[in-house]
C-alpha atoms as a PDB file:
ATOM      1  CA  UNK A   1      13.440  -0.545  -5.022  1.00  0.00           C
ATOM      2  CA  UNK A   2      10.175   1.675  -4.743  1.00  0.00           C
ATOM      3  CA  UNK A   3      10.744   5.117  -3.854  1.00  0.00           C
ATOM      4  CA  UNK A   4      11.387   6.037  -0.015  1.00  0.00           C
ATOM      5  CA  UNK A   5       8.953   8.792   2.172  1.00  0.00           C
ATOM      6  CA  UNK A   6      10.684  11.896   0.874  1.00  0.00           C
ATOM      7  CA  UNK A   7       9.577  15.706   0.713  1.00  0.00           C
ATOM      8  CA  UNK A   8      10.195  17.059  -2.469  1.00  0.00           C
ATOM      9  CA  UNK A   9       9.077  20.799  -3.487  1.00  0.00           C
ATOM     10  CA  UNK A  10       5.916  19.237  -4.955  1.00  0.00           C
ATOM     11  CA  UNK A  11       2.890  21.899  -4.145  1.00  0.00           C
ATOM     12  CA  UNK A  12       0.113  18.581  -4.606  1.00  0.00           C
ATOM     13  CA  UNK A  13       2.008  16.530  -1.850  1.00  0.00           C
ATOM     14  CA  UNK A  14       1.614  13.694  -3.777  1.00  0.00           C
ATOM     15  CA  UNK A  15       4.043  13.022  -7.200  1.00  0.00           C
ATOM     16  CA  UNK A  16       5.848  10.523  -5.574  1.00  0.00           C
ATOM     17  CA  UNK A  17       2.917   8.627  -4.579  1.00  0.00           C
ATOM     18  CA  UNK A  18       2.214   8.796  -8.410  1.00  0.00           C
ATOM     19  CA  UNK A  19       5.433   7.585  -8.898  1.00  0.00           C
ATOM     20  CA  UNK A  20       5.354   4.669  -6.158  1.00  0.00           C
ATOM     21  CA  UNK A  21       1.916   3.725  -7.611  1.00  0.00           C
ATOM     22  CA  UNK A  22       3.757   3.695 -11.767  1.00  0.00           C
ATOM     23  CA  UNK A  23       6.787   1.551 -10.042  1.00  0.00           C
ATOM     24  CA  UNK A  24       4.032  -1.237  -8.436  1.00  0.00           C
ATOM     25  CA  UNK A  25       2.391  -1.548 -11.735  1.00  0.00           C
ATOM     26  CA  UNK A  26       5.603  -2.395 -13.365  1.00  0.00           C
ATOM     27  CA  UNK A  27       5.634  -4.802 -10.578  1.00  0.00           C
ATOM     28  CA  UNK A  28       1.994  -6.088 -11.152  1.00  0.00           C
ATOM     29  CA  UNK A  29       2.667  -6.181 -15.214  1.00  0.00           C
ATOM     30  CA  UNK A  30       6.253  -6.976 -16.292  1.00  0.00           C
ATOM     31  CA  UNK A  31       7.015 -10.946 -15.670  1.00  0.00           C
ATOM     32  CA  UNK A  32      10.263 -11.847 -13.722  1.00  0.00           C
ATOM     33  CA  UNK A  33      10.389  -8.719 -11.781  1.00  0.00           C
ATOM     34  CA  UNK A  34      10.420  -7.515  -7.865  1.00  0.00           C
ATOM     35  CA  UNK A  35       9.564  -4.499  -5.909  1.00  0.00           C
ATOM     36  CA  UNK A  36      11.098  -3.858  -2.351  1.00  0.00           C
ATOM     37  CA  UNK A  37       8.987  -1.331  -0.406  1.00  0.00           C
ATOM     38  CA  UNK A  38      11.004   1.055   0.758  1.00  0.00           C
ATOM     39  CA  UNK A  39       8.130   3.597   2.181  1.00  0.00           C
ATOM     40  CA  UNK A  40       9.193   3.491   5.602  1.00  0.00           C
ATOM     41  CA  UNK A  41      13.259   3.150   5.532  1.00  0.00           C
ATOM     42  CA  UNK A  42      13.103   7.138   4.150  1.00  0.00           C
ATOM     43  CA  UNK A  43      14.319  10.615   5.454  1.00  0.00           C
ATOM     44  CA  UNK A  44      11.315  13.242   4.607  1.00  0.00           C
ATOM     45  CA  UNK A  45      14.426  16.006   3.980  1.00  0.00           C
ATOM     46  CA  UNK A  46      17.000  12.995   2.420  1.00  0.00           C
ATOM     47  CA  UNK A  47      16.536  11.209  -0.914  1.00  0.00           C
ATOM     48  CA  UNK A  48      18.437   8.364  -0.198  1.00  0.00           C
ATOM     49  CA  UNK A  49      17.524   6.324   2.873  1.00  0.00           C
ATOM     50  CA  UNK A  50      20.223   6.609   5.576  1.00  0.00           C
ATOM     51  CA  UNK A  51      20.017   2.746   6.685  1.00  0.00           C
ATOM     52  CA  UNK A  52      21.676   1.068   3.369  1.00  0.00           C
ATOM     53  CA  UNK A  53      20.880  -1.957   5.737  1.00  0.00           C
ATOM     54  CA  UNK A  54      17.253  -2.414   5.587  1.00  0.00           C
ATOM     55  CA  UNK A  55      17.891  -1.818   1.582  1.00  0.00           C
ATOM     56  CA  UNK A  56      20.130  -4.367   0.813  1.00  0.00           C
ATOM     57  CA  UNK A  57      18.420  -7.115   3.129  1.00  0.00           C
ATOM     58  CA  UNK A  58      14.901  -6.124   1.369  1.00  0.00           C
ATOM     59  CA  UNK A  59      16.411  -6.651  -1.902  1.00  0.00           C
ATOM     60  CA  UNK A  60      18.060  -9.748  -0.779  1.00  0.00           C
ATOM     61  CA  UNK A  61      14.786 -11.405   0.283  1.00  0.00           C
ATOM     62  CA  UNK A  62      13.770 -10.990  -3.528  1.00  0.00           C
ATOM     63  CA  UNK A  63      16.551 -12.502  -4.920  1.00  0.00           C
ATOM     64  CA  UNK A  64      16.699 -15.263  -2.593  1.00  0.00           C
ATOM     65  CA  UNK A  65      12.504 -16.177  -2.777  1.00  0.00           C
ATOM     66  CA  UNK A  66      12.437 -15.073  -6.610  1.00  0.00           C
ATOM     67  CA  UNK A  67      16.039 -16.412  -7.710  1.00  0.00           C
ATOM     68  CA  UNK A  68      17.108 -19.148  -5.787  1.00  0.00           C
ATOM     69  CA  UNK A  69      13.267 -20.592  -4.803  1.00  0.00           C
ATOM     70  CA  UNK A  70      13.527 -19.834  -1.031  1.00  0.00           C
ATOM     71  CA  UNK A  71      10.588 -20.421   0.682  1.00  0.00           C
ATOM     72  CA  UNK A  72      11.031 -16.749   3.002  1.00  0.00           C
ATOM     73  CA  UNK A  73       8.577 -13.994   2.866  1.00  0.00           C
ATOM     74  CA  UNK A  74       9.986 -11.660   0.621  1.00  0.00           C
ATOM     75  CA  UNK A  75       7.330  -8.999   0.116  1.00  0.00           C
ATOM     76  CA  UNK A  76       5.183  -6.475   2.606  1.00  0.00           C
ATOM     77  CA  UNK A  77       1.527  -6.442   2.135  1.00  0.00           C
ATOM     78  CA  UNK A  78      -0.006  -6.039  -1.318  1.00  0.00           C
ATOM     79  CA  UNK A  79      -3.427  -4.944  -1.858  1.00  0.00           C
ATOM     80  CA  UNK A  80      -5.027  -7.637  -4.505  1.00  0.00           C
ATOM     81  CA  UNK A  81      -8.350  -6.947  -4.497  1.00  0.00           C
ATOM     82  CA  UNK A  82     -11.469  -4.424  -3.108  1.00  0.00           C
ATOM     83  CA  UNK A  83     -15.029  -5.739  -2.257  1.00  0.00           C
ATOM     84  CA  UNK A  84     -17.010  -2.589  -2.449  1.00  0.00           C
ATOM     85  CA  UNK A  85     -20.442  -3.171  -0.826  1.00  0.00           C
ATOM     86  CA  UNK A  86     -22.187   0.172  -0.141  1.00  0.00           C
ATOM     87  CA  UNK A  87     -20.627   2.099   2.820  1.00  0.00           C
ATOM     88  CA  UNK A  88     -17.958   0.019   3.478  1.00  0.00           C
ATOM     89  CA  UNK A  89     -15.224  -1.860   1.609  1.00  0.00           C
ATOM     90  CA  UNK A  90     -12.865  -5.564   2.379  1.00  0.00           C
ATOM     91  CA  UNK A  91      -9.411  -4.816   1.429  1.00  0.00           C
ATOM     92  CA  UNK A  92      -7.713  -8.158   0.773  1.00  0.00           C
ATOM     93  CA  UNK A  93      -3.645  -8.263   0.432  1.00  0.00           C
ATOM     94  CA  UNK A  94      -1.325 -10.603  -0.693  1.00  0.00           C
ATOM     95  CA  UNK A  95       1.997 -11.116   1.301  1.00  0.00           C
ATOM     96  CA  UNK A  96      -0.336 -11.548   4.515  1.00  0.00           C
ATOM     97  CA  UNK A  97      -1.226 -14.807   5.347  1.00  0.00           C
ATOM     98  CA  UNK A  98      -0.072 -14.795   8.772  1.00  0.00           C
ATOM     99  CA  UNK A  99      -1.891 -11.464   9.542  1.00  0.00           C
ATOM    100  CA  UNK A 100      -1.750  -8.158   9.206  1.00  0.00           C
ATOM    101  CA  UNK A 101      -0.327  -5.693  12.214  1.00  0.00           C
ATOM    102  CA  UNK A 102      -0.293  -2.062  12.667  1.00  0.00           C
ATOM    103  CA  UNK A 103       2.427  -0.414  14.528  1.00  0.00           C
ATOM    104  CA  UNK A 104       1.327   2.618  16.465  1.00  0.00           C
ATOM    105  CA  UNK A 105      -2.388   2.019  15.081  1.00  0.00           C
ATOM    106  CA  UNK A 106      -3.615   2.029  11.897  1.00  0.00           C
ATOM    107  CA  UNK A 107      -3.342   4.988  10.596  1.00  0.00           C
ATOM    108  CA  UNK A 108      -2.602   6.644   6.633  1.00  0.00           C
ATOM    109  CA  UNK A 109      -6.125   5.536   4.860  1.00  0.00           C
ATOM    110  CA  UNK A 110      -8.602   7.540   3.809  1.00  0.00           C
ATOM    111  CA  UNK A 111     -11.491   6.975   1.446  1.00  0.00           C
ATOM    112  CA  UNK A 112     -13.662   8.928  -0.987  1.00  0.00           C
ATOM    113  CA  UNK A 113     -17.132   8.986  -1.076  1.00  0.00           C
ATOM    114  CA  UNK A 114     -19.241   9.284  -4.213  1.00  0.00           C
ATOM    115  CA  UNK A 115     -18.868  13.136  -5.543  1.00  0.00           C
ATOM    116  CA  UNK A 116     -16.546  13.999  -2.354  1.00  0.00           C
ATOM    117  CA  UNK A 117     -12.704  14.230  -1.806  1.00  0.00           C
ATOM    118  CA  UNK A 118     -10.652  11.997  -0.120  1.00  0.00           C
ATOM    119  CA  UNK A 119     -11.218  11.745   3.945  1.00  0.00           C
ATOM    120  CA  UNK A 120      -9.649  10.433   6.730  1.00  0.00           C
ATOM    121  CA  UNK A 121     -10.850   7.027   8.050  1.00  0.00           C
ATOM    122  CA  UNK A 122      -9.305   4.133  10.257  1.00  0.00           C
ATOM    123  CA  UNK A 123      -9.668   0.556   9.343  1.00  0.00           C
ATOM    124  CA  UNK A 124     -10.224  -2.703  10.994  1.00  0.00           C
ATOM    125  CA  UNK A 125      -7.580  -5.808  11.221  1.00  0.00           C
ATOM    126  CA  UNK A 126      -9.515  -8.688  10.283  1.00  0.00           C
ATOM    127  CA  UNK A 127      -6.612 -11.142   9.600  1.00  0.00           C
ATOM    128  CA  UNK A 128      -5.355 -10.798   6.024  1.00  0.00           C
ATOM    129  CA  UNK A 129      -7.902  -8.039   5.550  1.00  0.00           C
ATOM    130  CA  UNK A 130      -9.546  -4.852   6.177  1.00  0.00           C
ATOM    131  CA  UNK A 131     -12.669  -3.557   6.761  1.00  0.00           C
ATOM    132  CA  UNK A 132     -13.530   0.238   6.004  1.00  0.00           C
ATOM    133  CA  UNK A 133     -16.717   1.603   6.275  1.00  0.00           C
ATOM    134  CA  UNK A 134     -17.656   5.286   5.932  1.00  0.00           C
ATOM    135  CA  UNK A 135     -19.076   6.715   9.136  1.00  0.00           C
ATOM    136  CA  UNK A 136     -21.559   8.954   7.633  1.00  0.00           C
ATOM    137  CA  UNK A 137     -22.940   5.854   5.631  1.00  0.00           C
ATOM    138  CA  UNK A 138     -22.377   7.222   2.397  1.00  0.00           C
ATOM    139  CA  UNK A 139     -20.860   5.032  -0.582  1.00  0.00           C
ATOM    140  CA  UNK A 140     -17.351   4.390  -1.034  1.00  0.00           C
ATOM    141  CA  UNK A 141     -16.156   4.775  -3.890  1.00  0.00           C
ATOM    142  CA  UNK A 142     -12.088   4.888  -3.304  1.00  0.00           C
ATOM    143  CA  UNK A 143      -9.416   3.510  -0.572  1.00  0.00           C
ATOM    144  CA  UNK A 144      -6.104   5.140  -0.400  1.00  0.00           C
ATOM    145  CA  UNK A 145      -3.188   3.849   2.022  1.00  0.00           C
ATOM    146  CA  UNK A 146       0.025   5.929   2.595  1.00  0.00           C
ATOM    147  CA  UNK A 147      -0.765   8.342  -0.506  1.00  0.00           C
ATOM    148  CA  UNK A 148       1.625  11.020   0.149  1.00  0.00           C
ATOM    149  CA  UNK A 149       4.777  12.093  -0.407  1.00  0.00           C
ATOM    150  CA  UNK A 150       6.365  11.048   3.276  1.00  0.00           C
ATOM    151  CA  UNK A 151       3.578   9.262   4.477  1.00  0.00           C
ATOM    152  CA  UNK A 152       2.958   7.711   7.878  1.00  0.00           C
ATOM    153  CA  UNK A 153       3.278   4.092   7.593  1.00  0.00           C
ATOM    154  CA  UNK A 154       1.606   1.797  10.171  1.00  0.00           C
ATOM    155  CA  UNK A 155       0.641  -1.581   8.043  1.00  0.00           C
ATOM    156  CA  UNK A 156       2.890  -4.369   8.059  1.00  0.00           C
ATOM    157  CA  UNK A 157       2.344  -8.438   7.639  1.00  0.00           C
ATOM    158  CA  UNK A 158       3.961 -10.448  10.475  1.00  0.00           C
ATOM    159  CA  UNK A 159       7.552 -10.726   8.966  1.00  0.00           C
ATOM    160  CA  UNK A 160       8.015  -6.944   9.741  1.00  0.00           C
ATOM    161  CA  UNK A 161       7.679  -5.671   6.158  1.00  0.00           C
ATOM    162  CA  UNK A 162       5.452  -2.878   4.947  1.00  0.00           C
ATOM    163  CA  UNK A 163       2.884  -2.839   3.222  1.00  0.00           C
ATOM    164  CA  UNK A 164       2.974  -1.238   0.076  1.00  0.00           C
ATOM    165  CA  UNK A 165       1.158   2.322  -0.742  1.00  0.00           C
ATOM    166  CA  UNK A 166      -1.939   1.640  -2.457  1.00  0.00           C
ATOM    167  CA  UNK A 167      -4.864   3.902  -4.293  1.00  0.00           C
ATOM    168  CA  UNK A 168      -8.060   1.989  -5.394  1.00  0.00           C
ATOM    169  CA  UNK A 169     -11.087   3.224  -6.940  1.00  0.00           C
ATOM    170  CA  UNK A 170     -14.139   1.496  -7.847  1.00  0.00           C
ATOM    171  CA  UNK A 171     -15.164   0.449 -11.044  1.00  0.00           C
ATOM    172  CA  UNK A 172     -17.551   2.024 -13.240  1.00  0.00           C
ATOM    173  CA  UNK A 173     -18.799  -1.092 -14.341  1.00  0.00           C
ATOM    174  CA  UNK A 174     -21.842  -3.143 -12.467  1.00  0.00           C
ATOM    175  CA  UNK A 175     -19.133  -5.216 -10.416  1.00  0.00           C
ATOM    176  CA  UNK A 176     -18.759  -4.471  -6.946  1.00  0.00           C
ATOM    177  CA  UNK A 177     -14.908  -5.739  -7.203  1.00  0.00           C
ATOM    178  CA  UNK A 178     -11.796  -3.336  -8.301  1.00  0.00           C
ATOM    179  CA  UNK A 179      -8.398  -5.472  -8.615  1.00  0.00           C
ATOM    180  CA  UNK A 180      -5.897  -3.820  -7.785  1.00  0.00           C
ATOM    181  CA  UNK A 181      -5.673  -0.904  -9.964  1.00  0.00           C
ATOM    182  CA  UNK A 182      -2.906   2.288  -8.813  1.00  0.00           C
ATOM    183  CA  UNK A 183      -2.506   5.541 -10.262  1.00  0.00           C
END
């Protein structure tokens, strides 16, 4: 179960993004393993989310796709790859195929720009993906979704589930292609 939206006395505003981002790589790493997103069941000011509901049938849809070979989406969005051109970027995401929706707009990205800090931006739905370019026309060089502590979470696939925090930075190397790499 990844870590809810909670508000802990955290002066950066973002360990438990950190911490969201270490759980998904256990996800992405260690075979035979799930990962309910649990970003948007949370109370900012309670640790433990007050609908037990939305829990249990999150972790249920694991155990029933993963255990016993249901064919049910089980899993929100997740981000599996970034196509970096240079002032904009193609976000694609697994768990998606029907389409991606925002509720109440898309909203929670930002990007960084080469030598700059992170900035505000608002995506395009393009199916299964989405597009992000830079309005100044500058490069991007990272995309963040719902990097905070109690983030606002808009982006959902079509079976209702979210989609899971994300922070992606372009390579270093001559590829224009990051996989999906957290924090």
């Amino acid at each position: 179960a990844q870590l809810p939206a909670y508000e802990p006395d955290d002066e950066s505003g973002e360990s438990w993004a950190r911490f969201r981002a270490a759980q998904a790589n256990v996800h992405a790493t260690v075979p035979n393993t799930g990962m309910a997103v649990l970003i948007d069941s949370g109370d900012k000011r309670n640790l433990h989310p007050p609908d037990k509901k939305v829990v249990g049938e999150r972790l249920a849809r694991l155990a029933r796709a993963l255990v016993y070979g249901e064919d049910i989406v089980y899993s929100g969005p997740v981000v599996t790859d970034v196509e970096y051109a240079q002032d904009d970027a193609v976000i694609y995401f697994d768990h998606a195929e029907a389409g991606l929706v925002a509720k109440g707009g898309v909203e929670g990205f930002e990007i960084r720009v080469h030598g700059g800090d992170w900035r505000r931006v608002v995506p395009k739905i393009d199916g299964n993906q989405l597009l992000v370019r830079d309005p100044d026309g500058e490069q991007i060089t990272g995309v963040r979704y719902a990097w905070a502590n109690a983030p606002t979470v808009t982006l959902f696939n079509q079976a209702g589930l979210p989609a899971a925090p994300f922070s992606v930075e372009r390579s270093t190397e001559a590829s224009n292609h990051v996989k999906h790499a957290e924090e």
